[in-house]
N, C-alpha and C. Protein backbone atom coordinates (compact mmCIF):
# COMPACT_ATOMS: atom_id res chain seq x y z
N UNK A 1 26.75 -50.80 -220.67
CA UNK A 1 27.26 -50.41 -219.36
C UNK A 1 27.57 -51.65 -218.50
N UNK A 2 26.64 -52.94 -218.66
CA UNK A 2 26.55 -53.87 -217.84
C UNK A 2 28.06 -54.68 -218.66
N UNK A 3 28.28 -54.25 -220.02
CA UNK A 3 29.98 -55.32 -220.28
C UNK A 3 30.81 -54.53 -219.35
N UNK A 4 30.93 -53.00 -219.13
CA UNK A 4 32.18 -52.32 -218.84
C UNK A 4 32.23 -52.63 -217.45
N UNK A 5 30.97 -52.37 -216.51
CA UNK A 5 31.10 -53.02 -215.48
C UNK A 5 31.77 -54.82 -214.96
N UNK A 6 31.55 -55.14 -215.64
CA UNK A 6 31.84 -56.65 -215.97
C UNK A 6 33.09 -56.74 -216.18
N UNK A 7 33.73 -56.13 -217.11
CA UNK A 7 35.45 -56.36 -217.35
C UNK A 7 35.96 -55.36 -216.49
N UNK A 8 35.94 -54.07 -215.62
CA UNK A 8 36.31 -53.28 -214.39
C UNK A 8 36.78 -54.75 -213.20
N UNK A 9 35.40 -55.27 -213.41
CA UNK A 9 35.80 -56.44 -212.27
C UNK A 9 36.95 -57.50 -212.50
N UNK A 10 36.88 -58.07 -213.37
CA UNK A 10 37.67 -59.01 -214.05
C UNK A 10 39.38 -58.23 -214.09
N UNK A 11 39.18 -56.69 -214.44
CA UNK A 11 40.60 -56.55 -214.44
C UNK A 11 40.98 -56.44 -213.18
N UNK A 12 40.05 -55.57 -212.33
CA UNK A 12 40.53 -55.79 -210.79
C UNK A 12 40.76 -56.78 -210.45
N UNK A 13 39.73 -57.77 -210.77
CA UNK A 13 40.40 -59.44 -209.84
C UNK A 13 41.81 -59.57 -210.39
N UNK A 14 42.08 -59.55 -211.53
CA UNK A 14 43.56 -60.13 -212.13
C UNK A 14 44.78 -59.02 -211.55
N UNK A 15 44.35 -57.85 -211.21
CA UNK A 15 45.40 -57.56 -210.61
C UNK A 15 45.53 -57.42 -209.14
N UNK A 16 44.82 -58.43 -208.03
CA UNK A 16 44.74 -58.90 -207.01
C UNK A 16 45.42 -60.23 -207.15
N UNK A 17 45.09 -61.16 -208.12
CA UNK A 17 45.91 -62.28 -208.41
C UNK A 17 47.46 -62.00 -209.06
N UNK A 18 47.55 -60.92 -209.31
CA UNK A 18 49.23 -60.62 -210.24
C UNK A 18 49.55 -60.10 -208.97
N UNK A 19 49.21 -59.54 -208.25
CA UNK A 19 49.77 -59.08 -206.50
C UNK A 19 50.44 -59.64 -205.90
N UNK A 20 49.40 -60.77 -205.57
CA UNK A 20 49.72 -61.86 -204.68
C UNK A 20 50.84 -62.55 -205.37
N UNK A 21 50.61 -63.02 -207.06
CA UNK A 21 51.43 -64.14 -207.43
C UNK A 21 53.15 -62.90 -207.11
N UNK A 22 52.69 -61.29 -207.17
CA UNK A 22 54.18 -61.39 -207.59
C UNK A 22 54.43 -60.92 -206.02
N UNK A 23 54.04 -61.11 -205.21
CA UNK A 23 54.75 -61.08 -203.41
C UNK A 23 54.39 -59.58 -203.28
N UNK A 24 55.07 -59.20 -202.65
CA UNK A 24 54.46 -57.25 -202.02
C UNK A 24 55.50 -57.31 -200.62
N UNK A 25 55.00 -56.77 -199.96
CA UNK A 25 55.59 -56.41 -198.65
C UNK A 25 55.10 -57.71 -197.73
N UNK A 26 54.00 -58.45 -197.66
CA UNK A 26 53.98 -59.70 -197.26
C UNK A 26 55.18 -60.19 -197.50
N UNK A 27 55.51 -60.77 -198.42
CA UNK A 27 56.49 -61.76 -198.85
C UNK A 27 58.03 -61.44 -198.88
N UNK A 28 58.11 -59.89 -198.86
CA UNK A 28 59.58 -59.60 -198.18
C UNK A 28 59.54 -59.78 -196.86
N UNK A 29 58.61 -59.46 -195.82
CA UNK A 29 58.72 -60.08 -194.31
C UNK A 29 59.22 -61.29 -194.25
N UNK A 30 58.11 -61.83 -195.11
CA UNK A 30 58.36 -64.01 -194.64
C UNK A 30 59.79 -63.99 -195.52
N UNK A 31 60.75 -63.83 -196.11
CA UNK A 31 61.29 -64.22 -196.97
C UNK A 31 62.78 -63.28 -195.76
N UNK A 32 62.52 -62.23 -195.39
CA UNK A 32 63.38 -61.73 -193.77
C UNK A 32 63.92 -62.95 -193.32
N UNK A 33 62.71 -63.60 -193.06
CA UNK A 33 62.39 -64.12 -191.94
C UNK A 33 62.75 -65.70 -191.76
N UNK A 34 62.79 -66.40 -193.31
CA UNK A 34 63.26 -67.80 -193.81
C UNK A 34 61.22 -68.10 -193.63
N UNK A 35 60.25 -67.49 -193.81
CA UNK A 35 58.83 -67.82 -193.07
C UNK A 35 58.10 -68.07 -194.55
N UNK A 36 56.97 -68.19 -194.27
CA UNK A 36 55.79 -69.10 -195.05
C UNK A 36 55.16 -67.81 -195.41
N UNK A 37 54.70 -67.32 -196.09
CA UNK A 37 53.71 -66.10 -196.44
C UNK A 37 52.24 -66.88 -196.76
N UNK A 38 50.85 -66.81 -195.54
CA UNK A 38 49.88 -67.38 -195.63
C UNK A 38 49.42 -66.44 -196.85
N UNK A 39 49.07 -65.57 -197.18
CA UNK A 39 48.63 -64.69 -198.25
C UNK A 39 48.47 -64.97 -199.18
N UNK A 40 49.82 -65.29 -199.71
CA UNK A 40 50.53 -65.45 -201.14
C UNK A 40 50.70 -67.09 -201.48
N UNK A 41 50.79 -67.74 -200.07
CA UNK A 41 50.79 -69.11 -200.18
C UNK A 41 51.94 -69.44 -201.05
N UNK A 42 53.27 -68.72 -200.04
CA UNK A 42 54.72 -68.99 -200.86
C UNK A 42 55.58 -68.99 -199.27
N UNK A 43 56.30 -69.66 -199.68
CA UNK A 43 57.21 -70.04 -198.78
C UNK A 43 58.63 -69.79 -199.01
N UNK A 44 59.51 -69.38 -198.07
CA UNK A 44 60.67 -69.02 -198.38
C UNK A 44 61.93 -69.29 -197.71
N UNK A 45 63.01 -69.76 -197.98
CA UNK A 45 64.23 -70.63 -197.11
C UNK A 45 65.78 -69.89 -197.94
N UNK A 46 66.23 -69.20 -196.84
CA UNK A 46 67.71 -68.87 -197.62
C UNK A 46 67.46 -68.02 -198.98
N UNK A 47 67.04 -67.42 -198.85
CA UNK A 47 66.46 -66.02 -200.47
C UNK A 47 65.84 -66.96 -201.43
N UNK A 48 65.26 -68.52 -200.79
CA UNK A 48 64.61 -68.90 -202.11
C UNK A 48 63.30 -69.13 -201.96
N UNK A 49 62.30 -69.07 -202.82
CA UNK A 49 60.91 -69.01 -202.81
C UNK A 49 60.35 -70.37 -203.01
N UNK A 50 59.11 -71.11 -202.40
CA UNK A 50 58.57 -72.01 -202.98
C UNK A 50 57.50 -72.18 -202.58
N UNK A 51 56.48 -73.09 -203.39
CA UNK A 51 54.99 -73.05 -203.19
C UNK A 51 54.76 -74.47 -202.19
N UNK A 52 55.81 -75.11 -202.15
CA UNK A 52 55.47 -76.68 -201.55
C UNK A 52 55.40 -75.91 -199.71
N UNK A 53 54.25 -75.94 -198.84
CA UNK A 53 53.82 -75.54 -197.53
C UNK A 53 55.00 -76.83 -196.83
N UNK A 54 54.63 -78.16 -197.51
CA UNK A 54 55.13 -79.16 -196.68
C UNK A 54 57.29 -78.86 -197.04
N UNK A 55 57.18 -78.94 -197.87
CA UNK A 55 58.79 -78.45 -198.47
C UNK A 55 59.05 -77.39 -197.39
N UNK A 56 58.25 -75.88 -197.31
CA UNK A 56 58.71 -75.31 -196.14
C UNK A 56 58.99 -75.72 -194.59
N UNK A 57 58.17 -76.11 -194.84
CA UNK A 57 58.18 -76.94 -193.04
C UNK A 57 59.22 -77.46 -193.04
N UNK A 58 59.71 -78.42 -193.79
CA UNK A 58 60.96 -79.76 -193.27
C UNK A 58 61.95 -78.46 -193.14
N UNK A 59 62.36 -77.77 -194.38
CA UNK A 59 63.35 -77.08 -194.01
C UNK A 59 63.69 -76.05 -193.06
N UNK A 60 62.37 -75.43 -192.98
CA UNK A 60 62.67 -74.65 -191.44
C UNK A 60 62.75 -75.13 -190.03
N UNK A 61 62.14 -76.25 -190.24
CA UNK A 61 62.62 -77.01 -188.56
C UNK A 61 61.47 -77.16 -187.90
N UNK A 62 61.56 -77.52 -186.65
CA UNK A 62 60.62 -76.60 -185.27
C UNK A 62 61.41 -76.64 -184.20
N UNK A 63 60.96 -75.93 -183.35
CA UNK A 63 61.89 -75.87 -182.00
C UNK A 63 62.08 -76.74 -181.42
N UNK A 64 63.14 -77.11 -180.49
CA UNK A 64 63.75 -78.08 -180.09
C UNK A 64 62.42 -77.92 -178.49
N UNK A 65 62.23 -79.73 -178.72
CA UNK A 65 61.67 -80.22 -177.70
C UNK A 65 62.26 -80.33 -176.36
N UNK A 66 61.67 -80.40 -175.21
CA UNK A 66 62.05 -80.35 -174.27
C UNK A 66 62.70 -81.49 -173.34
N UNK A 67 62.05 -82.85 -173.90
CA UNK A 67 61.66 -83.92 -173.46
C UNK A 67 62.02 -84.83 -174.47
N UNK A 68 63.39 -84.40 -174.81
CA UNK A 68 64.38 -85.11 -176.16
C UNK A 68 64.96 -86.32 -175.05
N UNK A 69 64.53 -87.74 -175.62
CA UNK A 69 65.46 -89.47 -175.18
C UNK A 69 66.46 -89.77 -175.61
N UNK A 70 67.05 -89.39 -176.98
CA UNK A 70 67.99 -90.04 -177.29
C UNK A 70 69.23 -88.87 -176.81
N UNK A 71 69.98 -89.51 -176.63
CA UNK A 71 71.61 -88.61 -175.65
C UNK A 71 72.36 -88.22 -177.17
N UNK A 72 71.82 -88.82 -178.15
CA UNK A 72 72.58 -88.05 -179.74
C UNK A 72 71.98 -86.57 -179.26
N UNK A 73 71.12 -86.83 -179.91
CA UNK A 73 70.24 -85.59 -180.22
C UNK A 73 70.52 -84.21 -178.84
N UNK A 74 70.18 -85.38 -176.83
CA UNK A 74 70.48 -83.58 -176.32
C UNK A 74 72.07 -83.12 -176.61
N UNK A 75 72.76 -84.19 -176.93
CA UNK A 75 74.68 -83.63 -177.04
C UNK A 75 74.69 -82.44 -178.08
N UNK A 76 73.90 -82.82 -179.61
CA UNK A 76 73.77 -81.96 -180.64
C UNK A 76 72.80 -80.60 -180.05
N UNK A 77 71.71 -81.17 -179.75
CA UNK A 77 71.14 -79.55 -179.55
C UNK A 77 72.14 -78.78 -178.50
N UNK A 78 73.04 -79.40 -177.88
CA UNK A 78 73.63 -78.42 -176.56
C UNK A 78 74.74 -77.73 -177.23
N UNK A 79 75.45 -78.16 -178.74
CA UNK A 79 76.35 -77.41 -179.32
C UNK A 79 76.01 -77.43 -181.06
N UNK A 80 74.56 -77.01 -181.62
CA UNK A 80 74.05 -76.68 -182.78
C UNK A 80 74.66 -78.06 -183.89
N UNK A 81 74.79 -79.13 -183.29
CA UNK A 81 75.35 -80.37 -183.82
C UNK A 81 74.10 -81.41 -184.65
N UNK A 82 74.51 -82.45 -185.09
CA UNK A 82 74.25 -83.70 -185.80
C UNK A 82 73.88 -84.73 -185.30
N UNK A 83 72.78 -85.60 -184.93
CA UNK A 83 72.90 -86.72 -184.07
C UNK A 83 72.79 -87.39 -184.88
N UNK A 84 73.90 -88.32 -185.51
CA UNK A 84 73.84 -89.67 -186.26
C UNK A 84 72.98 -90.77 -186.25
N UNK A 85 72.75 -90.53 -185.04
CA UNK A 85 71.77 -92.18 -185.21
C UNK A 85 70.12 -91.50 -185.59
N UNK A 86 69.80 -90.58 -184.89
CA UNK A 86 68.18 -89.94 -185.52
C UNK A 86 68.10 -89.21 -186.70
N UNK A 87 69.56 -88.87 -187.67
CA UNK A 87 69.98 -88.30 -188.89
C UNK A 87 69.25 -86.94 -189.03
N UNK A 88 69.19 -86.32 -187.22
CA UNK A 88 68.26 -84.79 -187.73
C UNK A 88 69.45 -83.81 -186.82
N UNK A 89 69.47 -82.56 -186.91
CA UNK A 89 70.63 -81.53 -186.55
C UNK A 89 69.72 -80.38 -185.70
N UNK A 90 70.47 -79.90 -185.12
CA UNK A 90 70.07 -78.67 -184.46
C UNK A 90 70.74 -77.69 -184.60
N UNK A 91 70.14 -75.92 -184.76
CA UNK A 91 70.66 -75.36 -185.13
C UNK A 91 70.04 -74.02 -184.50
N UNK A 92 70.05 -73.06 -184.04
CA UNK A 92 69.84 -71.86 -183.05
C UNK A 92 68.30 -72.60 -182.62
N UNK A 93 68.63 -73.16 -181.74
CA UNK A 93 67.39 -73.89 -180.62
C UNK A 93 66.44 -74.20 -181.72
N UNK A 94 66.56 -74.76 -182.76
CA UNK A 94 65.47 -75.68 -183.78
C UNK A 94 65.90 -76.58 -184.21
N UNK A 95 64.88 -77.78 -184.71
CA UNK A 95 65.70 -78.77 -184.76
C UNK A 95 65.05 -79.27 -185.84
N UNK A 96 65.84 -79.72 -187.16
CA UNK A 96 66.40 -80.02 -188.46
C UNK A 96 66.29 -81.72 -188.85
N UNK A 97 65.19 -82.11 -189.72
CA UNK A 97 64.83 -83.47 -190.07
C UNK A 97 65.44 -82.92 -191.74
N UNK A 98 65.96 -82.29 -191.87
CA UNK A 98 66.29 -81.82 -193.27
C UNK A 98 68.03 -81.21 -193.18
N UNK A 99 68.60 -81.95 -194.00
CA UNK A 99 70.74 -82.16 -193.79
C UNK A 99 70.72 -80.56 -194.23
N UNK A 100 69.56 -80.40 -195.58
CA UNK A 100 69.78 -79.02 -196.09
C UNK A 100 69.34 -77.84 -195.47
N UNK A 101 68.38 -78.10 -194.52
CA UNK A 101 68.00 -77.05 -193.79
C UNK A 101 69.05 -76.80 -192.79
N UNK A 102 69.43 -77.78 -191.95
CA UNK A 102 70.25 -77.51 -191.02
C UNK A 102 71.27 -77.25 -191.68
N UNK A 103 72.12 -77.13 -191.92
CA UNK A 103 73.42 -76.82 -192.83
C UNK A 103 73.24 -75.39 -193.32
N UNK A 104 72.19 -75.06 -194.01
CA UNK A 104 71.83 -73.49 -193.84
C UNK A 104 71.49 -72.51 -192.41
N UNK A 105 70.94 -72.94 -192.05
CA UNK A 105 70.71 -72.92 -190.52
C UNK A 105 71.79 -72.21 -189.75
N UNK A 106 73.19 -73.31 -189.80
CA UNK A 106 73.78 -72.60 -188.87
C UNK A 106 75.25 -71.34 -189.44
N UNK A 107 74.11 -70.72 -190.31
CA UNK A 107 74.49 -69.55 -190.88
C UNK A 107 73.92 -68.61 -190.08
N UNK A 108 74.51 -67.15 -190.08
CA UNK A 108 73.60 -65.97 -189.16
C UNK A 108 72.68 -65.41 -190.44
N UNK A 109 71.65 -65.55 -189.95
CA UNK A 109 70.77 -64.71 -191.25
C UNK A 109 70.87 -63.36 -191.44
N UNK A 110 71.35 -62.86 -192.11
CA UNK A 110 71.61 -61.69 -192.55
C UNK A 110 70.96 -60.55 -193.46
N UNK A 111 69.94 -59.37 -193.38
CA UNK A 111 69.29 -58.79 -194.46
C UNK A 111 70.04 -57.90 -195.66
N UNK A 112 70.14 -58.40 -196.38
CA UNK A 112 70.43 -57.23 -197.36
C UNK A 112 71.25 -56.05 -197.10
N UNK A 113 70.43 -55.34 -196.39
CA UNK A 113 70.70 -53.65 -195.79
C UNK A 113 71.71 -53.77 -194.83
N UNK A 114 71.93 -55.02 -194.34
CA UNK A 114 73.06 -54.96 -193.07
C UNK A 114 74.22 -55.25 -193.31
N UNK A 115 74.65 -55.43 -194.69
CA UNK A 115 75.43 -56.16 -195.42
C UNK A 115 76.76 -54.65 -195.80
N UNK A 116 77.83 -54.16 -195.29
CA UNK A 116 78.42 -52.85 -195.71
C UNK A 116 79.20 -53.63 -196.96
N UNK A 117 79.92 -54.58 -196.58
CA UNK A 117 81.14 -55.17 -197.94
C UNK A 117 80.55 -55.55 -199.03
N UNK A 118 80.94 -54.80 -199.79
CA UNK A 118 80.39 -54.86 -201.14
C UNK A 118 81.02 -56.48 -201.57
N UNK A 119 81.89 -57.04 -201.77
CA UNK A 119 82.09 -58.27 -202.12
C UNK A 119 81.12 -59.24 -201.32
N UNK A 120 80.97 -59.20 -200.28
CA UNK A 120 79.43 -59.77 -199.30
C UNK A 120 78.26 -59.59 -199.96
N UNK A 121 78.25 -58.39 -200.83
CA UNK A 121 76.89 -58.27 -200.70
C UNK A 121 76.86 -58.76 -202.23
N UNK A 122 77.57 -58.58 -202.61
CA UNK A 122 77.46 -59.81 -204.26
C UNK A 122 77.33 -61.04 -204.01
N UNK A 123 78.22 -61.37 -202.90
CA UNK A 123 78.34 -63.03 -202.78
C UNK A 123 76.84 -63.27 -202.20
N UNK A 124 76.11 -62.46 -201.60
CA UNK A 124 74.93 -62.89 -201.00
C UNK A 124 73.84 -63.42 -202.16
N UNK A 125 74.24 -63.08 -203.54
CA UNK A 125 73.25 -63.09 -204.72
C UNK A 125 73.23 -64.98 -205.08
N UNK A 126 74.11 -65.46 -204.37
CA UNK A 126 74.26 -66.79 -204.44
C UNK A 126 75.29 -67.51 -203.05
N UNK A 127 76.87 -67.37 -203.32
CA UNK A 127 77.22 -67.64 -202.82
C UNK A 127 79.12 -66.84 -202.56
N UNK A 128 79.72 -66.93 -201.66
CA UNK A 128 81.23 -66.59 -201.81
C UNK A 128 82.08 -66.12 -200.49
N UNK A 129 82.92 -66.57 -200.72
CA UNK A 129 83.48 -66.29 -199.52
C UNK A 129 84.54 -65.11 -199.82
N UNK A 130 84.54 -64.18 -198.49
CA UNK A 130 84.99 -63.05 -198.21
C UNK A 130 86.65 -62.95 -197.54
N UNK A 131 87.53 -62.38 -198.09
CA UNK A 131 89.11 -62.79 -197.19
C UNK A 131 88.92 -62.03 -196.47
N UNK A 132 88.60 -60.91 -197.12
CA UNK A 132 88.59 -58.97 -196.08
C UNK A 132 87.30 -59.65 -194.95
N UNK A 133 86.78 -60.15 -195.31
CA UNK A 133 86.17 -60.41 -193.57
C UNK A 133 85.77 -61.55 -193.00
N UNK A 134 86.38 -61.97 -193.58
CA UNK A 134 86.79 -63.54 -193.14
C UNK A 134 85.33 -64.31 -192.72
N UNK A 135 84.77 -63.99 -193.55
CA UNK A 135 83.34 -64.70 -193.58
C UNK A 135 82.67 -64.88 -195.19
N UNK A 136 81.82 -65.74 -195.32
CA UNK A 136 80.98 -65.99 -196.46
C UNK A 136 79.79 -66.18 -196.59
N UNK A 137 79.14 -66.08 -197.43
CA UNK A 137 78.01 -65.90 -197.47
C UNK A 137 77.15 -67.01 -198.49
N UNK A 138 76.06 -67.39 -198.41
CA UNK A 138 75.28 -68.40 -199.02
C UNK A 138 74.21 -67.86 -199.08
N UNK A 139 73.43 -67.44 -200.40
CA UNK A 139 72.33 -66.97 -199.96
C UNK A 139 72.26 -65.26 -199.13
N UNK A 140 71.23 -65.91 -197.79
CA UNK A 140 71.37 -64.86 -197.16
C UNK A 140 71.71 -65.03 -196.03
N UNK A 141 72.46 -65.84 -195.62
CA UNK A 141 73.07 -66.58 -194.53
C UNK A 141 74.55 -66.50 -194.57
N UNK A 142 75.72 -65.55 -193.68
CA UNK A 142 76.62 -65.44 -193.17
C UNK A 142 77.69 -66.09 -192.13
N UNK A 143 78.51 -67.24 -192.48
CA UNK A 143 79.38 -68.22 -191.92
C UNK A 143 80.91 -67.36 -191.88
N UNK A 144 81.24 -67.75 -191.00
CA UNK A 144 82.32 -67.40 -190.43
C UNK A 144 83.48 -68.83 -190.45
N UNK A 145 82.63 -69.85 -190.05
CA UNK A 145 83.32 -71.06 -190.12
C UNK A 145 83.28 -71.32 -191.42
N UNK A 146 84.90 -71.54 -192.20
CA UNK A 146 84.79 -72.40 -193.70
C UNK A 146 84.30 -73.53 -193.56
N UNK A 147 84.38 -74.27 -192.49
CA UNK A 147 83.39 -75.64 -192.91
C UNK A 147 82.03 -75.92 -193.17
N UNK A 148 81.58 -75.11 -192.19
CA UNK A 148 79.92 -74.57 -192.44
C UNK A 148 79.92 -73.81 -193.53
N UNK A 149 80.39 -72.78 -194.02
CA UNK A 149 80.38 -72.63 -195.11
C UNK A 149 80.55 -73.58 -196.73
N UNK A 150 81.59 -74.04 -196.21
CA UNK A 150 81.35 -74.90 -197.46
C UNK A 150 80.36 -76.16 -197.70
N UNK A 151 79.86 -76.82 -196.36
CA UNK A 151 78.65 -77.27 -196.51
C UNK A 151 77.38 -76.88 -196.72
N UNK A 152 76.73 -75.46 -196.46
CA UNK A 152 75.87 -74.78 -197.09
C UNK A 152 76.36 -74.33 -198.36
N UNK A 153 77.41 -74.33 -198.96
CA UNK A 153 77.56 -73.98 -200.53
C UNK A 153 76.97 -75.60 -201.13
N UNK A 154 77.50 -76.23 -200.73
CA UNK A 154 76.81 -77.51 -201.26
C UNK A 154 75.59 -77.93 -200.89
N UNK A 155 74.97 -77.75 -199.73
CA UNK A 155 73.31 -78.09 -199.59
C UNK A 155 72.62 -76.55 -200.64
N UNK A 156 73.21 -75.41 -200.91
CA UNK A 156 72.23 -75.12 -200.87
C UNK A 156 71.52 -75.33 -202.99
N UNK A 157 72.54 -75.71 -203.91
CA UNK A 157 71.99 -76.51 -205.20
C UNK A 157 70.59 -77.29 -204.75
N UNK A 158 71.04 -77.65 -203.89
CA UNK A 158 70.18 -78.89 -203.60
C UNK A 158 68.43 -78.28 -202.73
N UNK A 159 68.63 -77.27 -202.16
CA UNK A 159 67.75 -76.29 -202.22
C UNK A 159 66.87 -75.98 -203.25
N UNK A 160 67.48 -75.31 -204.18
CA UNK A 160 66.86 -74.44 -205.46
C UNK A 160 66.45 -75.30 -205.80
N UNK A 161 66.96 -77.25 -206.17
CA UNK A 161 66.31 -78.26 -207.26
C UNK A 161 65.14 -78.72 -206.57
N UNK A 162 65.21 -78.52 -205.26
CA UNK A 162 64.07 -79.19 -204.35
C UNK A 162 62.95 -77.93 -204.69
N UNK A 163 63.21 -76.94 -204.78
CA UNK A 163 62.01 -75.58 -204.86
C UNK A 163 61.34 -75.65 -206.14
N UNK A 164 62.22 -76.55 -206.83
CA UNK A 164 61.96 -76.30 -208.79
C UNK A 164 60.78 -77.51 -208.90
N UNK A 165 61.17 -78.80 -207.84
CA UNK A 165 60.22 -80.01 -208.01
C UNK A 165 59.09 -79.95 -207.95
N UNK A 166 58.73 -80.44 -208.95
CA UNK A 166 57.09 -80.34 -209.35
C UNK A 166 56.24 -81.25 -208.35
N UNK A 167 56.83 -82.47 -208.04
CA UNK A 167 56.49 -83.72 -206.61
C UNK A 167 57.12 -83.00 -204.94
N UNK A 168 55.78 -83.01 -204.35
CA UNK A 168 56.26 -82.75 -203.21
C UNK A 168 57.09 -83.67 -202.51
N UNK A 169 56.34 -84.81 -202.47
CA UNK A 169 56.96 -86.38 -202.04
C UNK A 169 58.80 -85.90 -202.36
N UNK A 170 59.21 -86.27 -203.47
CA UNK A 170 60.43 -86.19 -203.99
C UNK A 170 60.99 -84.82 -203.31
N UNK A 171 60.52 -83.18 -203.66
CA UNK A 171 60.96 -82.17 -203.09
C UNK A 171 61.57 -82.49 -201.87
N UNK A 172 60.66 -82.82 -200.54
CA UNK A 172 60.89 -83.30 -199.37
C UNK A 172 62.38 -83.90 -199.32
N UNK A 173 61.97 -85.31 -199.80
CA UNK A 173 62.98 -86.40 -199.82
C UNK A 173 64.49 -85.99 -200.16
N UNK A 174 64.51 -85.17 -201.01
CA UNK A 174 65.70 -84.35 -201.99
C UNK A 174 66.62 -83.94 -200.37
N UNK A 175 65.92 -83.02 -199.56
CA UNK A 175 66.49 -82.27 -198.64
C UNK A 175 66.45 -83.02 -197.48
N UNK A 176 66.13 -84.43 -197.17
CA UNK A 176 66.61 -85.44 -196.25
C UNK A 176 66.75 -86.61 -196.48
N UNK A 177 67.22 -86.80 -197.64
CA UNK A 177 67.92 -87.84 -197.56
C UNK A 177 66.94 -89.06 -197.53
N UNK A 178 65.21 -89.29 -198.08
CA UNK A 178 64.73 -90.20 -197.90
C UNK A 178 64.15 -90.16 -198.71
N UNK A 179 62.68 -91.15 -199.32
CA UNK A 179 62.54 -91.79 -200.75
C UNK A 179 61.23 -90.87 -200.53
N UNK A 180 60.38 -90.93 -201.90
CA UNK A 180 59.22 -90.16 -202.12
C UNK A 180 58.53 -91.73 -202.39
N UNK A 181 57.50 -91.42 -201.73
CA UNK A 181 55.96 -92.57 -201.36
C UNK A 181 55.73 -92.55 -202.84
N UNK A 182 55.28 -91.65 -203.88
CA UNK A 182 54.55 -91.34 -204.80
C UNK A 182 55.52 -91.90 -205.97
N UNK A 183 56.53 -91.63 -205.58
CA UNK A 183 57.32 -92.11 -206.83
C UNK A 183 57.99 -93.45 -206.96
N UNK A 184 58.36 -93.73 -205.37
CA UNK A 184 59.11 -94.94 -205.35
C UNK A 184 60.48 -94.21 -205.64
N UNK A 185 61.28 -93.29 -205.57
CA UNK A 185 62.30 -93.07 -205.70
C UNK A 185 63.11 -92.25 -204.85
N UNK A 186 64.20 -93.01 -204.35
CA UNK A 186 64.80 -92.45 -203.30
C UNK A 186 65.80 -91.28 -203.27
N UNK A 187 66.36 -90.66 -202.57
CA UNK A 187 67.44 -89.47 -203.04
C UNK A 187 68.38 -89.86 -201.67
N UNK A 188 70.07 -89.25 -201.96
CA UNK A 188 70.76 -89.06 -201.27
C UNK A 188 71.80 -88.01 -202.17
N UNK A 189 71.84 -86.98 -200.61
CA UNK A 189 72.76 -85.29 -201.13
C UNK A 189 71.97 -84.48 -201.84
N UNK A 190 70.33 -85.11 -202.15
CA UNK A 190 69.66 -84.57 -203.25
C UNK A 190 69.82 -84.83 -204.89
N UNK A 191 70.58 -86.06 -204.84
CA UNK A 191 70.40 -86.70 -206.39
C UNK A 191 69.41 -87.73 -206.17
N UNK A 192 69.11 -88.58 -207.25
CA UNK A 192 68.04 -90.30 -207.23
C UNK A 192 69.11 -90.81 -207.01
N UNK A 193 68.63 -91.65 -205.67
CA UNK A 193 69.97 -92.83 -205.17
C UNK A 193 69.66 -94.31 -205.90
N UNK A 194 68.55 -95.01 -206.91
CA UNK A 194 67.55 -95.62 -206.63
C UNK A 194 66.14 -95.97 -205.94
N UNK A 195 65.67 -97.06 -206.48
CA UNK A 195 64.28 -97.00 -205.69
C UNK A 195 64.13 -98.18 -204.74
């Protein structure tokens, strides 16, 4: 009696751990939401999933400070822009140390269910642009502007390879453009630029 009791537990624990690993209704909220699922300890940006906490952070941003010095940066936050010289972007009142976050960013996030055009709602499975409504889609993010659009078609590869990296250091670096401590190896666009 004392084995059957014993493996009852063991299978319950494993399917508390197959729960969590496979998301639930937690992880469709945060994943709504571009948000972090504390639960599941998964993180999610543009319909993609990842376990790096610090990887989530760069790419979601934080809100734009109040008490911003450099005149790049208030010109960009006052029209969802780029400040060249601090190499970080703003994008619906948050502000972007990551080219790939922001570039997704200033897409409208869009769910699934809100989606009527069926060619939209395919293109949402990755990427594509729409003639009949003169918008495209990345992910789960909806551009209207082809230029923004076609720059989130290109940040967002660079997304998925950063979610796949086994090095956080490097993950990070991939999506701004700067070197990983751990490796000594730098990235630019999200390739190795050298070290």
């Amino acid at each position: 009696m004392r084995l059957v009791n014993q493996l009852v537990i063991v299978v319950g624990a494993l399917m508390l751990v197959a729960g969590a690993m496979a998301g639930g209704e937690c992880c469709e909220k945060a994943a709504a939401t571009n948000d972090w699922c504390k639960g599941c300890k998964e993180g999610f940006y543009n319909g993609v999933s990842m376990s790096s906490a610090k990887l989530h952070k760069t790419l979601a941003g934080d809100p734009v400070s109040t008490n911003m010095k450099c005149e790049g940066c208030k010109a960009a936050s006052a029209n969802d822009g780029w400040c060249k010289d601090c190499g970080t972007g703003y994008a619906n009142k948050r502000h972007y140390a990551s080219w790939v976050g922001y570039r997704l960013a200033l897409g409208k996030h869009t769910a699934a269910k809100e989606i009527k055009c069926d060619a939209c709602k395919k293109a949402s499975a990755d990427h594509g642009w729409c003639d009949a409504c003169k918008a495209g889609m990345v992910g789960c993010e909806r551009y209207t502007d082809k230029a923004q659009y076609e720059a989130a078609v290109a940040a967002r590869p660079v997304l998925v390879a950063a979610a796949k990296e086994k090095c956080e250091g490097c993950a990070v670096a991939m999506v701004t453009n700067g070197k990983c401590e751990a490796c000594k190896v730098s990235y630019k666009d999200g390739k190795k630029s050298g070290s």
